[in-house]
PDB file of N, CA and C in Angstrom:
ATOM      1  N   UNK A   1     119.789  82.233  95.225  1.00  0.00           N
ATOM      2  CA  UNK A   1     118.778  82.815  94.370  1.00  0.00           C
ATOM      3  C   UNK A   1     118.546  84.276  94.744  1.00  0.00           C
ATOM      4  N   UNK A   2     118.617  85.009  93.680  1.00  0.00           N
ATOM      5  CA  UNK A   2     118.328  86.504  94.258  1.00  0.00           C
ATOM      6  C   UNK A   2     116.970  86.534  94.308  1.00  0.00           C
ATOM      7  N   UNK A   3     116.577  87.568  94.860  1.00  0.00           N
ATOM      8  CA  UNK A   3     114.938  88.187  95.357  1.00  0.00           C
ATOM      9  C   UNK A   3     114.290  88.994  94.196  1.00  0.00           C
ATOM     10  N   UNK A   4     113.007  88.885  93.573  1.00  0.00           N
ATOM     11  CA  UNK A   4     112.799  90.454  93.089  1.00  0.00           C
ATOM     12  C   UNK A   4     112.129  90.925  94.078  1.00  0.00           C
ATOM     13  N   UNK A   5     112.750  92.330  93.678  1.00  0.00           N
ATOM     14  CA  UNK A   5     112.167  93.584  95.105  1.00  0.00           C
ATOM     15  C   UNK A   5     110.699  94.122  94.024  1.00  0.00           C
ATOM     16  N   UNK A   6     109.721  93.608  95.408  1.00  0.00           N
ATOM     17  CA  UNK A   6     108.224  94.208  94.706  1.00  0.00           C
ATOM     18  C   UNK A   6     107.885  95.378  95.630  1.00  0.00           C
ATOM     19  N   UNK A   7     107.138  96.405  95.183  1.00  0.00           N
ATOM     20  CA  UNK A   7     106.838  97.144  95.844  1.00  0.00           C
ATOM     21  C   UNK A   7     106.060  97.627  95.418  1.00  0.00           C
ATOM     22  N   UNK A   8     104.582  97.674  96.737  1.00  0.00           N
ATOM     23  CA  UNK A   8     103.190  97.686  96.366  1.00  0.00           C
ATOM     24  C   UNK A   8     102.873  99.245  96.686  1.00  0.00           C
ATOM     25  N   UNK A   9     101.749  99.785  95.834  1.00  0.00           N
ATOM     26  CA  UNK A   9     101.769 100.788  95.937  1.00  0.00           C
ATOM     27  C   UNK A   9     100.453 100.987  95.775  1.00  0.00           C
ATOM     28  N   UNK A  10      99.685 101.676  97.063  1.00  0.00           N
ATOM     29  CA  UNK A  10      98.347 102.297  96.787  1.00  0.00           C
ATOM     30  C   UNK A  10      98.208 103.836  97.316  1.00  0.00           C
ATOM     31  N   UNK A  11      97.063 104.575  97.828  1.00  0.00           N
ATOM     32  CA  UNK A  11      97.448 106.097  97.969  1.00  0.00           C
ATOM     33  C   UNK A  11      97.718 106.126  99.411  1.00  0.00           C
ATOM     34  N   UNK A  12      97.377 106.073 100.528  1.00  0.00           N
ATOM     35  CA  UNK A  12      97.533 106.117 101.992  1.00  0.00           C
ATOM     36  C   UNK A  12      98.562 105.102 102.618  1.00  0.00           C
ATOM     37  N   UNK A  13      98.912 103.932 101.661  1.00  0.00           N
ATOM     38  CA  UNK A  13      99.602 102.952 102.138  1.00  0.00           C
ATOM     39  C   UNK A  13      99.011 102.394 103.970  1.00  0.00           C
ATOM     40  N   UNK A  14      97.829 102.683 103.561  1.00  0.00           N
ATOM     41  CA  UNK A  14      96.748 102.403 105.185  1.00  0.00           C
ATOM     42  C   UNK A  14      96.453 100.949 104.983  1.00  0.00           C
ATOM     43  N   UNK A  15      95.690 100.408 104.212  1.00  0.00           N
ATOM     44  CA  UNK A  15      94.961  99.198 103.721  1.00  0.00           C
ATOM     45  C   UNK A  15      95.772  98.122 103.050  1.00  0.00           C
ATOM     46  N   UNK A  16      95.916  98.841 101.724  1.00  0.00           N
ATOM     47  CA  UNK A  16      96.028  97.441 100.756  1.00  0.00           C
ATOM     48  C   UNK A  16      97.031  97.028 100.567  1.00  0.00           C
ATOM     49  N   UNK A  17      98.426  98.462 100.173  1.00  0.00           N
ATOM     50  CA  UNK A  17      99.747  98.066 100.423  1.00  0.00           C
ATOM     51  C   UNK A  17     100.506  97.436 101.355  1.00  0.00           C
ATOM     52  N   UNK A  18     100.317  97.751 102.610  1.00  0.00           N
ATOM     53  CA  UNK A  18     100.809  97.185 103.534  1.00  0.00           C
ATOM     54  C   UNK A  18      99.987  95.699 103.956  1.00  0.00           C
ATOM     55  N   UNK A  19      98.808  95.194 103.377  1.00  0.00           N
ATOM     56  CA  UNK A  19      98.469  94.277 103.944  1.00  0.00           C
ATOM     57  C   UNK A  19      99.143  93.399 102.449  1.00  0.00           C
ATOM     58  N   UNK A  20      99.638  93.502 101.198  1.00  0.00           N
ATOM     59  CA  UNK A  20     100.441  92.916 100.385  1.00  0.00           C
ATOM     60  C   UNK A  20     101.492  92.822 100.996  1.00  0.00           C
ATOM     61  N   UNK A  21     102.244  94.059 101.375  1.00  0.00           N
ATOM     62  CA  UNK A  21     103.624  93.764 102.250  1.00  0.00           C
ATOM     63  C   UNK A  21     103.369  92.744 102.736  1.00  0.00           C
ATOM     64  N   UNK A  22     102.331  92.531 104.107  1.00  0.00           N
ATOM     65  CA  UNK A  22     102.328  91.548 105.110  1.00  0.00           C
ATOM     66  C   UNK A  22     102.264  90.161 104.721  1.00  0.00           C
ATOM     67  N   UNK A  23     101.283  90.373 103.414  1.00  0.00           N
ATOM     68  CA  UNK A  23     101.158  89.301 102.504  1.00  0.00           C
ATOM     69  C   UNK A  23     102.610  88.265 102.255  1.00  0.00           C
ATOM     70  N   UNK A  24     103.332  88.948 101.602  1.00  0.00           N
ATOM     71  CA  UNK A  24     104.355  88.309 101.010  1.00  0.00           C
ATOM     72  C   UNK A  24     105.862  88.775 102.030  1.00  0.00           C
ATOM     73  N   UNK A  25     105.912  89.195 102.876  1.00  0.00           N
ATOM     74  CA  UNK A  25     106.959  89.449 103.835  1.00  0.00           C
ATOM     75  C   UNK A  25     107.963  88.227 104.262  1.00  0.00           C
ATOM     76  N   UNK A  26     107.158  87.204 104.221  1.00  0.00           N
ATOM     77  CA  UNK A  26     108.049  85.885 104.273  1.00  0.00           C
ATOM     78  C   UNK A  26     108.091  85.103 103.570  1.00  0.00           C
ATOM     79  N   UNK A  27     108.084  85.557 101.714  1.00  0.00           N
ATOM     80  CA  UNK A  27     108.092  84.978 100.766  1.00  0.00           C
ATOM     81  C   UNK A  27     109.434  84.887 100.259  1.00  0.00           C
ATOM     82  N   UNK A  28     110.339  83.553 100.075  1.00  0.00           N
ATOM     83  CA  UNK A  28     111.766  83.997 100.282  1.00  0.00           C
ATOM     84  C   UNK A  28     111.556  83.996  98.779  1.00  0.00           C
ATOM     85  N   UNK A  29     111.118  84.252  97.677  1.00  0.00           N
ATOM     86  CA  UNK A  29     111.091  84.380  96.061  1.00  0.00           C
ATOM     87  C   UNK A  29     111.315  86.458  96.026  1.00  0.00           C
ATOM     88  N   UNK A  30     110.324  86.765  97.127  1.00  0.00           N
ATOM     89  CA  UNK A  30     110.906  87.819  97.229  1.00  0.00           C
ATOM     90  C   UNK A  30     111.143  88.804  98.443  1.00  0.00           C
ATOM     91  N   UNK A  31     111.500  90.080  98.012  1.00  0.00           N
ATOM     92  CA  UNK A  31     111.672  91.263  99.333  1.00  0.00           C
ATOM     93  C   UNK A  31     110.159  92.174  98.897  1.00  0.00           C
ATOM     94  N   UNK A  32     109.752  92.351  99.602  1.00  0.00           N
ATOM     95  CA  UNK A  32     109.035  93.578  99.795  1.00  0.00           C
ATOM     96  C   UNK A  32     108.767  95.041 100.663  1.00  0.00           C
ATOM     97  N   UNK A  33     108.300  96.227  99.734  1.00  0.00           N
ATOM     98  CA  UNK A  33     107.769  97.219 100.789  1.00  0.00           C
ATOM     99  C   UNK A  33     106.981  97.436  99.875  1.00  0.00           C
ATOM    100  N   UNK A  34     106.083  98.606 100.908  1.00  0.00           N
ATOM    101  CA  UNK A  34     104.722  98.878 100.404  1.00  0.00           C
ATOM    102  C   UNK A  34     104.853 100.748 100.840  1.00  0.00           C
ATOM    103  N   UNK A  35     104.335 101.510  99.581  1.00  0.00           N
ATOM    104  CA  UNK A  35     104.209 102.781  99.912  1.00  0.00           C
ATOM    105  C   UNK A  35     102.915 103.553  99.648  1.00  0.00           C
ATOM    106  N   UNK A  36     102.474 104.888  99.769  1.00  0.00           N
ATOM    107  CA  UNK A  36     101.008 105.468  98.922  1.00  0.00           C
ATOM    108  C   UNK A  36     101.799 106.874  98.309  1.00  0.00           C
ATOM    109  N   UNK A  37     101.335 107.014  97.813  1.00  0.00           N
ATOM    110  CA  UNK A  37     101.874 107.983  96.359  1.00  0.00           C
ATOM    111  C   UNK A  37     101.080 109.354  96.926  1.00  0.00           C
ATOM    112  N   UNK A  38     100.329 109.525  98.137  1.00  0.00           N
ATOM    113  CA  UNK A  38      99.595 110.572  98.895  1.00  0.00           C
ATOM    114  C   UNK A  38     101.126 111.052  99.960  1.00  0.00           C
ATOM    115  N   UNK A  39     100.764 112.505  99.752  1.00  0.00           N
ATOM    116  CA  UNK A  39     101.792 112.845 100.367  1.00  0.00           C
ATOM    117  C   UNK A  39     101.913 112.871 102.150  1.00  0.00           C
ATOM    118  N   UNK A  40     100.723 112.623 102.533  1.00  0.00           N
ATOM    119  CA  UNK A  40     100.034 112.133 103.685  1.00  0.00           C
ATOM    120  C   UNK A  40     100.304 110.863 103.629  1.00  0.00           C
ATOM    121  N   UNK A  41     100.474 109.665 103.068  1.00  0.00           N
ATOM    122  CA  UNK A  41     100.116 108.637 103.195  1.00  0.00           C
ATOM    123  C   UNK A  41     101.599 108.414 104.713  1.00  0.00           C
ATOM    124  N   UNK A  42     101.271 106.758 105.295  1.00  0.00           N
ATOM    125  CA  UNK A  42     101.927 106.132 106.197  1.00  0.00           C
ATOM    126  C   UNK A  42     103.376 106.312 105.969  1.00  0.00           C
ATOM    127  N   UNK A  43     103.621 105.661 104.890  1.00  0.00           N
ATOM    128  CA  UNK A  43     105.198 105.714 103.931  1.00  0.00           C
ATOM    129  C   UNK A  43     104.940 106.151 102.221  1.00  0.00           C
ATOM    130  N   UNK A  44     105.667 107.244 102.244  1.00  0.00           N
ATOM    131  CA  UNK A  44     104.857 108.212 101.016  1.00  0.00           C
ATOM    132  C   UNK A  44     106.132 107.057  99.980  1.00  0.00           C
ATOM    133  N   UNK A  45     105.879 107.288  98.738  1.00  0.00           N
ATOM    134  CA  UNK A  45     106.737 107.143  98.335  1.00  0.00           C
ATOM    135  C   UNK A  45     107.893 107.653  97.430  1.00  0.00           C
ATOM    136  N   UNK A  46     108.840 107.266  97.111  1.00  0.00           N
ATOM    137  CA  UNK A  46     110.157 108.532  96.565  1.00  0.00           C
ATOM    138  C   UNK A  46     110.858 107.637  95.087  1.00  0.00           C
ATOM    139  N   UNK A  47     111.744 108.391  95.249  1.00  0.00           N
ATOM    140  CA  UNK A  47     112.326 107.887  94.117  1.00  0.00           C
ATOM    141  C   UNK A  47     113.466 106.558  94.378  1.00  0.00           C
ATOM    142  N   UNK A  48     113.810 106.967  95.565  1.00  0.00           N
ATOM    143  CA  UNK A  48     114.663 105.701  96.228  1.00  0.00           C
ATOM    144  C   UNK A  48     113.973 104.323  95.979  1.00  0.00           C
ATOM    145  N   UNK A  49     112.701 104.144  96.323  1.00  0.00           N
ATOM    146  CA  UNK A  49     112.084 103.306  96.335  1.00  0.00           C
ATOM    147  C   UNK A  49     112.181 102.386  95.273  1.00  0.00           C
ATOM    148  N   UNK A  50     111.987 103.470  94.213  1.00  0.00           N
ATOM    149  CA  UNK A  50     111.602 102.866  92.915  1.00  0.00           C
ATOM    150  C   UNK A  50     112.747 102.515  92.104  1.00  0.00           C
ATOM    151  N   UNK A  51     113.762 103.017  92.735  1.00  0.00           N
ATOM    152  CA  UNK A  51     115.264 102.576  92.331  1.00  0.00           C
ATOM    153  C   UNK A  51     115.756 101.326  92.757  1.00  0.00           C
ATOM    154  N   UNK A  52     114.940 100.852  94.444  1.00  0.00           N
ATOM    155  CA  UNK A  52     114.699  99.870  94.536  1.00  0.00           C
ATOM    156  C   UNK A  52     114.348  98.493  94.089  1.00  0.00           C
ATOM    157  N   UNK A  53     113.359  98.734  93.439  1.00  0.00           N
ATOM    158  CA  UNK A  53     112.387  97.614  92.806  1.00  0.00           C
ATOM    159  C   UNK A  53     112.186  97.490  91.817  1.00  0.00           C
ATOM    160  N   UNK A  54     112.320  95.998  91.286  1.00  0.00           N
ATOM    161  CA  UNK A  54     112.325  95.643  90.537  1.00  0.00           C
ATOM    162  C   UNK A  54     111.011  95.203  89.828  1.00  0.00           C
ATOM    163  N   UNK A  55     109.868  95.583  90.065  1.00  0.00           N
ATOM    164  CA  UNK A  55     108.478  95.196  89.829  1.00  0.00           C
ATOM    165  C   UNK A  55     107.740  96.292  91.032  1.00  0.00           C
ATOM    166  N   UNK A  56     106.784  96.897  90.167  1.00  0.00           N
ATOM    167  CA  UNK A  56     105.856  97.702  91.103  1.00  0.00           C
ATOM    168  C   UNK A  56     104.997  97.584  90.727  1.00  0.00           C
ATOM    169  N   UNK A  57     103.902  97.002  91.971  1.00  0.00           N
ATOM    170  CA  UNK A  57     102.451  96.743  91.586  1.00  0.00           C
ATOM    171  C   UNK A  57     101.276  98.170  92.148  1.00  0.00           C
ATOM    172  N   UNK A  58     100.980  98.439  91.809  1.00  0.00           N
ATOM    173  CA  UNK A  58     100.333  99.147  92.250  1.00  0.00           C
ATOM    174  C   UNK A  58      98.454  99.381  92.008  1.00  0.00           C
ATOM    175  N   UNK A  59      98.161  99.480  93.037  1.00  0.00           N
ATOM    176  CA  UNK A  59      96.430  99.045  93.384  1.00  0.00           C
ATOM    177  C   UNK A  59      95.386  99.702  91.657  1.00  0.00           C
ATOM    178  N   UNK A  60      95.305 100.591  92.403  1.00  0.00           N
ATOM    179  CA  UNK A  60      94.724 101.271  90.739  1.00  0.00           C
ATOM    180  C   UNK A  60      95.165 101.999  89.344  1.00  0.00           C
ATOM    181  N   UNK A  61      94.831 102.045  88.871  1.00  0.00           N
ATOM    182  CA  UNK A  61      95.160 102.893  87.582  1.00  0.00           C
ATOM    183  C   UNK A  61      95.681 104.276  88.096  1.00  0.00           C
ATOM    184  N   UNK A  62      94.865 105.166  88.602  1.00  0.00           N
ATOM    185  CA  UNK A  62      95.986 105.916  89.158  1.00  0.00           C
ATOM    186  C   UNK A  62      96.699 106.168  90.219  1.00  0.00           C
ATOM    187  N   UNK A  63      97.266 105.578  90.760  1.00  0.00           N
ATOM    188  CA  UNK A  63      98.268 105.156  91.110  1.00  0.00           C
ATOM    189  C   UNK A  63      99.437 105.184  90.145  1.00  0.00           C
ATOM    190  N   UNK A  64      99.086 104.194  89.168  1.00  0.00           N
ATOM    191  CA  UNK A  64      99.825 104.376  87.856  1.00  0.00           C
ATOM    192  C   UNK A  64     100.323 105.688  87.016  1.00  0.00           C
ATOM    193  N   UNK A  65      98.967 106.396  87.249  1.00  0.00           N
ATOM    194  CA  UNK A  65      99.188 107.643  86.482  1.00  0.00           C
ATOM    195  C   UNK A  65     100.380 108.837  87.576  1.00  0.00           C
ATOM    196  N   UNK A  66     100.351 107.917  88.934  1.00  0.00           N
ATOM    197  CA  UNK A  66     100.474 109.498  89.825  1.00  0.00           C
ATOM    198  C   UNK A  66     102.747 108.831  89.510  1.00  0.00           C
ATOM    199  N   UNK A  67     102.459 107.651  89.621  1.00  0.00           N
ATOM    200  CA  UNK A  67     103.942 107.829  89.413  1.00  0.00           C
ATOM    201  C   UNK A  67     104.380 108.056  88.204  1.00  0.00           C
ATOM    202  N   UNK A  68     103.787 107.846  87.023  1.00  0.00           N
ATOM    203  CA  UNK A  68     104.534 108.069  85.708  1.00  0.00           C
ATOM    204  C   UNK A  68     104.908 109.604  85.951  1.00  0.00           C
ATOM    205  N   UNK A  69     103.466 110.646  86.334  1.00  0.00           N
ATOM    206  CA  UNK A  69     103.880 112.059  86.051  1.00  0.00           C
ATOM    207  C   UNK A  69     104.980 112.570  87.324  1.00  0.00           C
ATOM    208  N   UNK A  70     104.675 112.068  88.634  1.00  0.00           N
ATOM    209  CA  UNK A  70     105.758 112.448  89.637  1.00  0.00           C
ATOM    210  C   UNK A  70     107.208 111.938  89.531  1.00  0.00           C
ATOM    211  N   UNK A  71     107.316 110.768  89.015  1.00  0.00           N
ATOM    212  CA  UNK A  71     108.653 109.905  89.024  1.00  0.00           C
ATOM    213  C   UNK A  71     109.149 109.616  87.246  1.00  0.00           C
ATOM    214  N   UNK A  72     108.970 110.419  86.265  1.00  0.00           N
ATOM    215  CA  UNK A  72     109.038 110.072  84.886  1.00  0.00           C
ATOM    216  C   UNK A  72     110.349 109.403  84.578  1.00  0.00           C
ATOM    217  N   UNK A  73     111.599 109.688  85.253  1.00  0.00           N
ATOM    218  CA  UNK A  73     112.824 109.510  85.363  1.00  0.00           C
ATOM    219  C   UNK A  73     112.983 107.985  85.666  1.00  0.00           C
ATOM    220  N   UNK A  74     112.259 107.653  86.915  1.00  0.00           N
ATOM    221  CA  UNK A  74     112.317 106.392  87.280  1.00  0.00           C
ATOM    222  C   UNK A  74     111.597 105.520  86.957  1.00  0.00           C
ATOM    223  N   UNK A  75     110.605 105.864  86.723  1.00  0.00           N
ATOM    224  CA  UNK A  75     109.062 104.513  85.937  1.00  0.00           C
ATOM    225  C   UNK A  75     109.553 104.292  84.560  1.00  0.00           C
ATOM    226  N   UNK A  76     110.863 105.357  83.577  1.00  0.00           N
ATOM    227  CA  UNK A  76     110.475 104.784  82.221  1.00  0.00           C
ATOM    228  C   UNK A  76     110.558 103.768  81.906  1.00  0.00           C
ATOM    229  N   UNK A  77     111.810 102.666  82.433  1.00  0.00           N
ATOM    230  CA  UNK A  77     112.176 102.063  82.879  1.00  0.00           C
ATOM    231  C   UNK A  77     111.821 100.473  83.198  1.00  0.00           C
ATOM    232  N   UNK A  78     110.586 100.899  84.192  1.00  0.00           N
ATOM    233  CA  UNK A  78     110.344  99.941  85.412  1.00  0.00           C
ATOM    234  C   UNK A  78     109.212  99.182  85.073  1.00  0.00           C
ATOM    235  N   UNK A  79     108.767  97.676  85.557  1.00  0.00           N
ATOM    236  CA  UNK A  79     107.730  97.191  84.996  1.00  0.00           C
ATOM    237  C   UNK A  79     106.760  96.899  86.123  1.00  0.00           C
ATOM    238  N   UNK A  80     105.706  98.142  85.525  1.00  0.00           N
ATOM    239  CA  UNK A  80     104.462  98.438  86.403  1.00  0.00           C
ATOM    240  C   UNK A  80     102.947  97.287  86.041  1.00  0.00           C
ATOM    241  N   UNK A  81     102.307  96.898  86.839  1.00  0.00           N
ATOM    242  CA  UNK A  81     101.015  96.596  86.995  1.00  0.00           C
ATOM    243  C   UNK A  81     100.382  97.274  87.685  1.00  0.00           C
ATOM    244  N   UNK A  82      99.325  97.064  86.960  1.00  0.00           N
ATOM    245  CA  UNK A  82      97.679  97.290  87.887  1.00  0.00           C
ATOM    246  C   UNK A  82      96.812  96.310  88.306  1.00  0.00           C
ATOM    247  N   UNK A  83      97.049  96.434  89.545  1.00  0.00           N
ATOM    248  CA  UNK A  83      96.046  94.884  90.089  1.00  0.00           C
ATOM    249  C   UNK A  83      94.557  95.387  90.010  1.00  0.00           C
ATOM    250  N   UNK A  84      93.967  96.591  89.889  1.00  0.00           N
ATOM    251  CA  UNK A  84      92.560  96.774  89.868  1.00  0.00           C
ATOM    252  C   UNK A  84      92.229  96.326  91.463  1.00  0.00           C
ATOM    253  N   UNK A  85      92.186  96.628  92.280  1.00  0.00           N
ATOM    254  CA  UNK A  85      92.268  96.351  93.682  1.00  0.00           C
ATOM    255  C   UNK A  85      91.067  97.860  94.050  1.00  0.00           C
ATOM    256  N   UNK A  86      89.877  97.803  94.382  1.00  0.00           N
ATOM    257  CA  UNK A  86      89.326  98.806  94.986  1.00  0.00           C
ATOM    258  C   UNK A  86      90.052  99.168  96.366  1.00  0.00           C
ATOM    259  N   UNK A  87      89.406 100.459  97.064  1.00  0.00           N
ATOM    260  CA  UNK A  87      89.974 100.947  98.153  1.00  0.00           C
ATOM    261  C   UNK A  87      88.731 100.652  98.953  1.00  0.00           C
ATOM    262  N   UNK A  88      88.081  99.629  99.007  1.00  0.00           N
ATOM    263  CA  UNK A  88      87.087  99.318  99.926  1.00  0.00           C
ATOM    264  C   UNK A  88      86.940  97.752 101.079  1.00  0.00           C
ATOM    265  N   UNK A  89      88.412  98.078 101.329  1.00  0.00           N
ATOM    266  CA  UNK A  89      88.969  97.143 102.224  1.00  0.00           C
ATOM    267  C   UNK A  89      89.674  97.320 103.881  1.00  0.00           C
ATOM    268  N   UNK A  90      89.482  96.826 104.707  1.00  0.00           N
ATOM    269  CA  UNK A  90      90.478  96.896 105.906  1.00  0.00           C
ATOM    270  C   UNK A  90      92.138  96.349 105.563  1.00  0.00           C
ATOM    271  N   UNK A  91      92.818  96.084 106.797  1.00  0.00           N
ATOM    272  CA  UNK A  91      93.870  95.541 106.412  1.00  0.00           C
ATOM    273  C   UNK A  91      93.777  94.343 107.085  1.00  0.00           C
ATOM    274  N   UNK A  92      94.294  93.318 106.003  1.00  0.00           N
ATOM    275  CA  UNK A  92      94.217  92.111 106.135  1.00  0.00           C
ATOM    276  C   UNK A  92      92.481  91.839 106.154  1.00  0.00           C
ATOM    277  N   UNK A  93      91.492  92.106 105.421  1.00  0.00           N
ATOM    278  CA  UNK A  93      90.766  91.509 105.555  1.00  0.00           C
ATOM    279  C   UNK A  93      90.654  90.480 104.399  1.00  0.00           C
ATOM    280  N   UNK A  94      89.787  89.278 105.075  1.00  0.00           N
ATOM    281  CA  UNK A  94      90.279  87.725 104.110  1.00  0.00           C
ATOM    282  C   UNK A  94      89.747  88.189 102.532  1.00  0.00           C
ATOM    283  N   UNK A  95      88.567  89.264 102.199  1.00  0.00           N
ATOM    284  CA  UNK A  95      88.512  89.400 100.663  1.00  0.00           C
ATOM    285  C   UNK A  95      90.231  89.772  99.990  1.00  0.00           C
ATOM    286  N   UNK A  96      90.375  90.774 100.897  1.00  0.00           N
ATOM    287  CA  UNK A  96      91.542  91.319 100.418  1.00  0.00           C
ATOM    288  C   UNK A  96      92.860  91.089 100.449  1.00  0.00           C
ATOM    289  N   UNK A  97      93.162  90.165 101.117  1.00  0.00           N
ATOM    290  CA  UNK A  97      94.305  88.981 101.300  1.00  0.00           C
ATOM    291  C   UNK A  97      93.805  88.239  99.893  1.00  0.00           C
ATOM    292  N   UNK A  98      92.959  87.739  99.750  1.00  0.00           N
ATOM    293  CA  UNK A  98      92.548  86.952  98.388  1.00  0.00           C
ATOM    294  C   UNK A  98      92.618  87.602  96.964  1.00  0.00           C
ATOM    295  N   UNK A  99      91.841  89.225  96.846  1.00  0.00           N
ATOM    296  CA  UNK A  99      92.104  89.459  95.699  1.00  0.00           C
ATOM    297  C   UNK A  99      93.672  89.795  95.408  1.00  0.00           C
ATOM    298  N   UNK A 100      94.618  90.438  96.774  1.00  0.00           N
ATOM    299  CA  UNK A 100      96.097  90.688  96.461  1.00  0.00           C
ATOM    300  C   UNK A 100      96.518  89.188  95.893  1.00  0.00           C
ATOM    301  N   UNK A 101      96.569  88.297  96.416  1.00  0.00           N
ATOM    302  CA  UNK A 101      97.357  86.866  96.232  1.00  0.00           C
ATOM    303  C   UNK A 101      96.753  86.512  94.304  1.00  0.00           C
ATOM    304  N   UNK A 102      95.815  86.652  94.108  1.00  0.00           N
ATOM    305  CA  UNK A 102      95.055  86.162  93.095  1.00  0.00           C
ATOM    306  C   UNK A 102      95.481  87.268  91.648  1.00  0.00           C
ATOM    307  N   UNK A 103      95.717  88.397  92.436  1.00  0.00           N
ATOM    308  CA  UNK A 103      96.450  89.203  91.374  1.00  0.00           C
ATOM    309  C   UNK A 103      97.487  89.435  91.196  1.00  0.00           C
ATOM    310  N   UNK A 104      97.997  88.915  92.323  1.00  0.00           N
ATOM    311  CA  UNK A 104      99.965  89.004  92.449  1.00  0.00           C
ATOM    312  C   UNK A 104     100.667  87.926  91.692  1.00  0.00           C
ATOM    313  N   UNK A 105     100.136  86.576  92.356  1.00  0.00           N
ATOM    314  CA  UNK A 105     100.933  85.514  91.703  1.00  0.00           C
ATOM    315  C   UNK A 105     101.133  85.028  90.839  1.00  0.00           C
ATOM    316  N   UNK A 106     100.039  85.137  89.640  1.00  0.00           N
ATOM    317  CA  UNK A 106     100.954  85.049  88.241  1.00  0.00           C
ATOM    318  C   UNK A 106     101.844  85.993  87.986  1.00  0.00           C
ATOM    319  N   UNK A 107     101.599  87.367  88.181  1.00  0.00           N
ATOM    320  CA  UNK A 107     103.118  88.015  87.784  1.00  0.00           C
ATOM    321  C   UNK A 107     103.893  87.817  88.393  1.00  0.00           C
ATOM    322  N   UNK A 108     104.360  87.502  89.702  1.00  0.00           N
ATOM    323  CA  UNK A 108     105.386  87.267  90.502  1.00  0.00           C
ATOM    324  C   UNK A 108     106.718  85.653  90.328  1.00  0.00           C
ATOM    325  N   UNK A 109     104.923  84.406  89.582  1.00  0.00           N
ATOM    326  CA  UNK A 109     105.454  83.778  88.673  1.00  0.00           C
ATOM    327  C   UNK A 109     106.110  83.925  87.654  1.00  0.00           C
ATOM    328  N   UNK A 110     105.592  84.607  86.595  1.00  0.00           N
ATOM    329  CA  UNK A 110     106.256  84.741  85.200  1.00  0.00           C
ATOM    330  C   UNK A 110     107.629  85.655  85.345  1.00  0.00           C
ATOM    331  N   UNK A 111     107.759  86.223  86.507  1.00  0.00           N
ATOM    332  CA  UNK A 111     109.224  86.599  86.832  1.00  0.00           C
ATOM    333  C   UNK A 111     110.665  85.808  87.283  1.00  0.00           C
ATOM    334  N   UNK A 112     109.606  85.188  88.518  1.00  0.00           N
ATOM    335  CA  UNK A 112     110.821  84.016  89.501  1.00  0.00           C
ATOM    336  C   UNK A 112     110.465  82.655  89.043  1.00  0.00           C
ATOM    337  N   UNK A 113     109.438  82.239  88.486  1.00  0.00           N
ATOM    338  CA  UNK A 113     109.448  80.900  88.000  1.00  0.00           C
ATOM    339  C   UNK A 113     108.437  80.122  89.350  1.00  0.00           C
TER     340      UNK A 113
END
């Protein structure tokens, strides 16, 4: 069975992305990484990435907006969500382990079954 490659995307990749990574890291339905679209952020993200993946979720609306205008080449393409995920979380904390899982897994369903 192949993998879809998800790749979560919020601005610092401090909090929410990487605690989705951690989330689903040993989900054999799929592969993941997690980046922030801040050029500061932990793991910024590029165009490689997105050449990568096959599904990109990403935390807020803009988020959304920052890759359509930085990456236009690669998003036309690509099938983006918005989980609506505030930035008022630690990593791994249990709200936020819950709202990622609760907003991930139907789309991750209606992809891999």
């Amino acid at each position: 069975m192949n993998r879809l490659n998800v790749l979560f995307v919020c601005s610092m990749n401090q909090w929410r992305s990487p605690t989705a990574e951690k989330i689903y890291q040993d989900d054999t339905r799929v592969s993941v990484r997690s980046r922030g679209t801040s050029r500061s952020a932990v793991r910024s993200i590029n165009a490689k990435d997105l050449g990568w993946a096959g599904l990109v979720l990403v935390m807020e609306n803009k988020h959304r907006n920052r890759l359509l205008a930085d990456f236009p080449g690669q998003t036309k393409f690509l099938e983006m969500h918005v989980l609506d995920i505030p930035d008022d979380y630690q990593f791994m904390d249990t709200e936020l382990v819950e709202l990622i899982r609760s907003a991930t897994e139907p789309i991750i369903l209606s992809r891999v079954g």
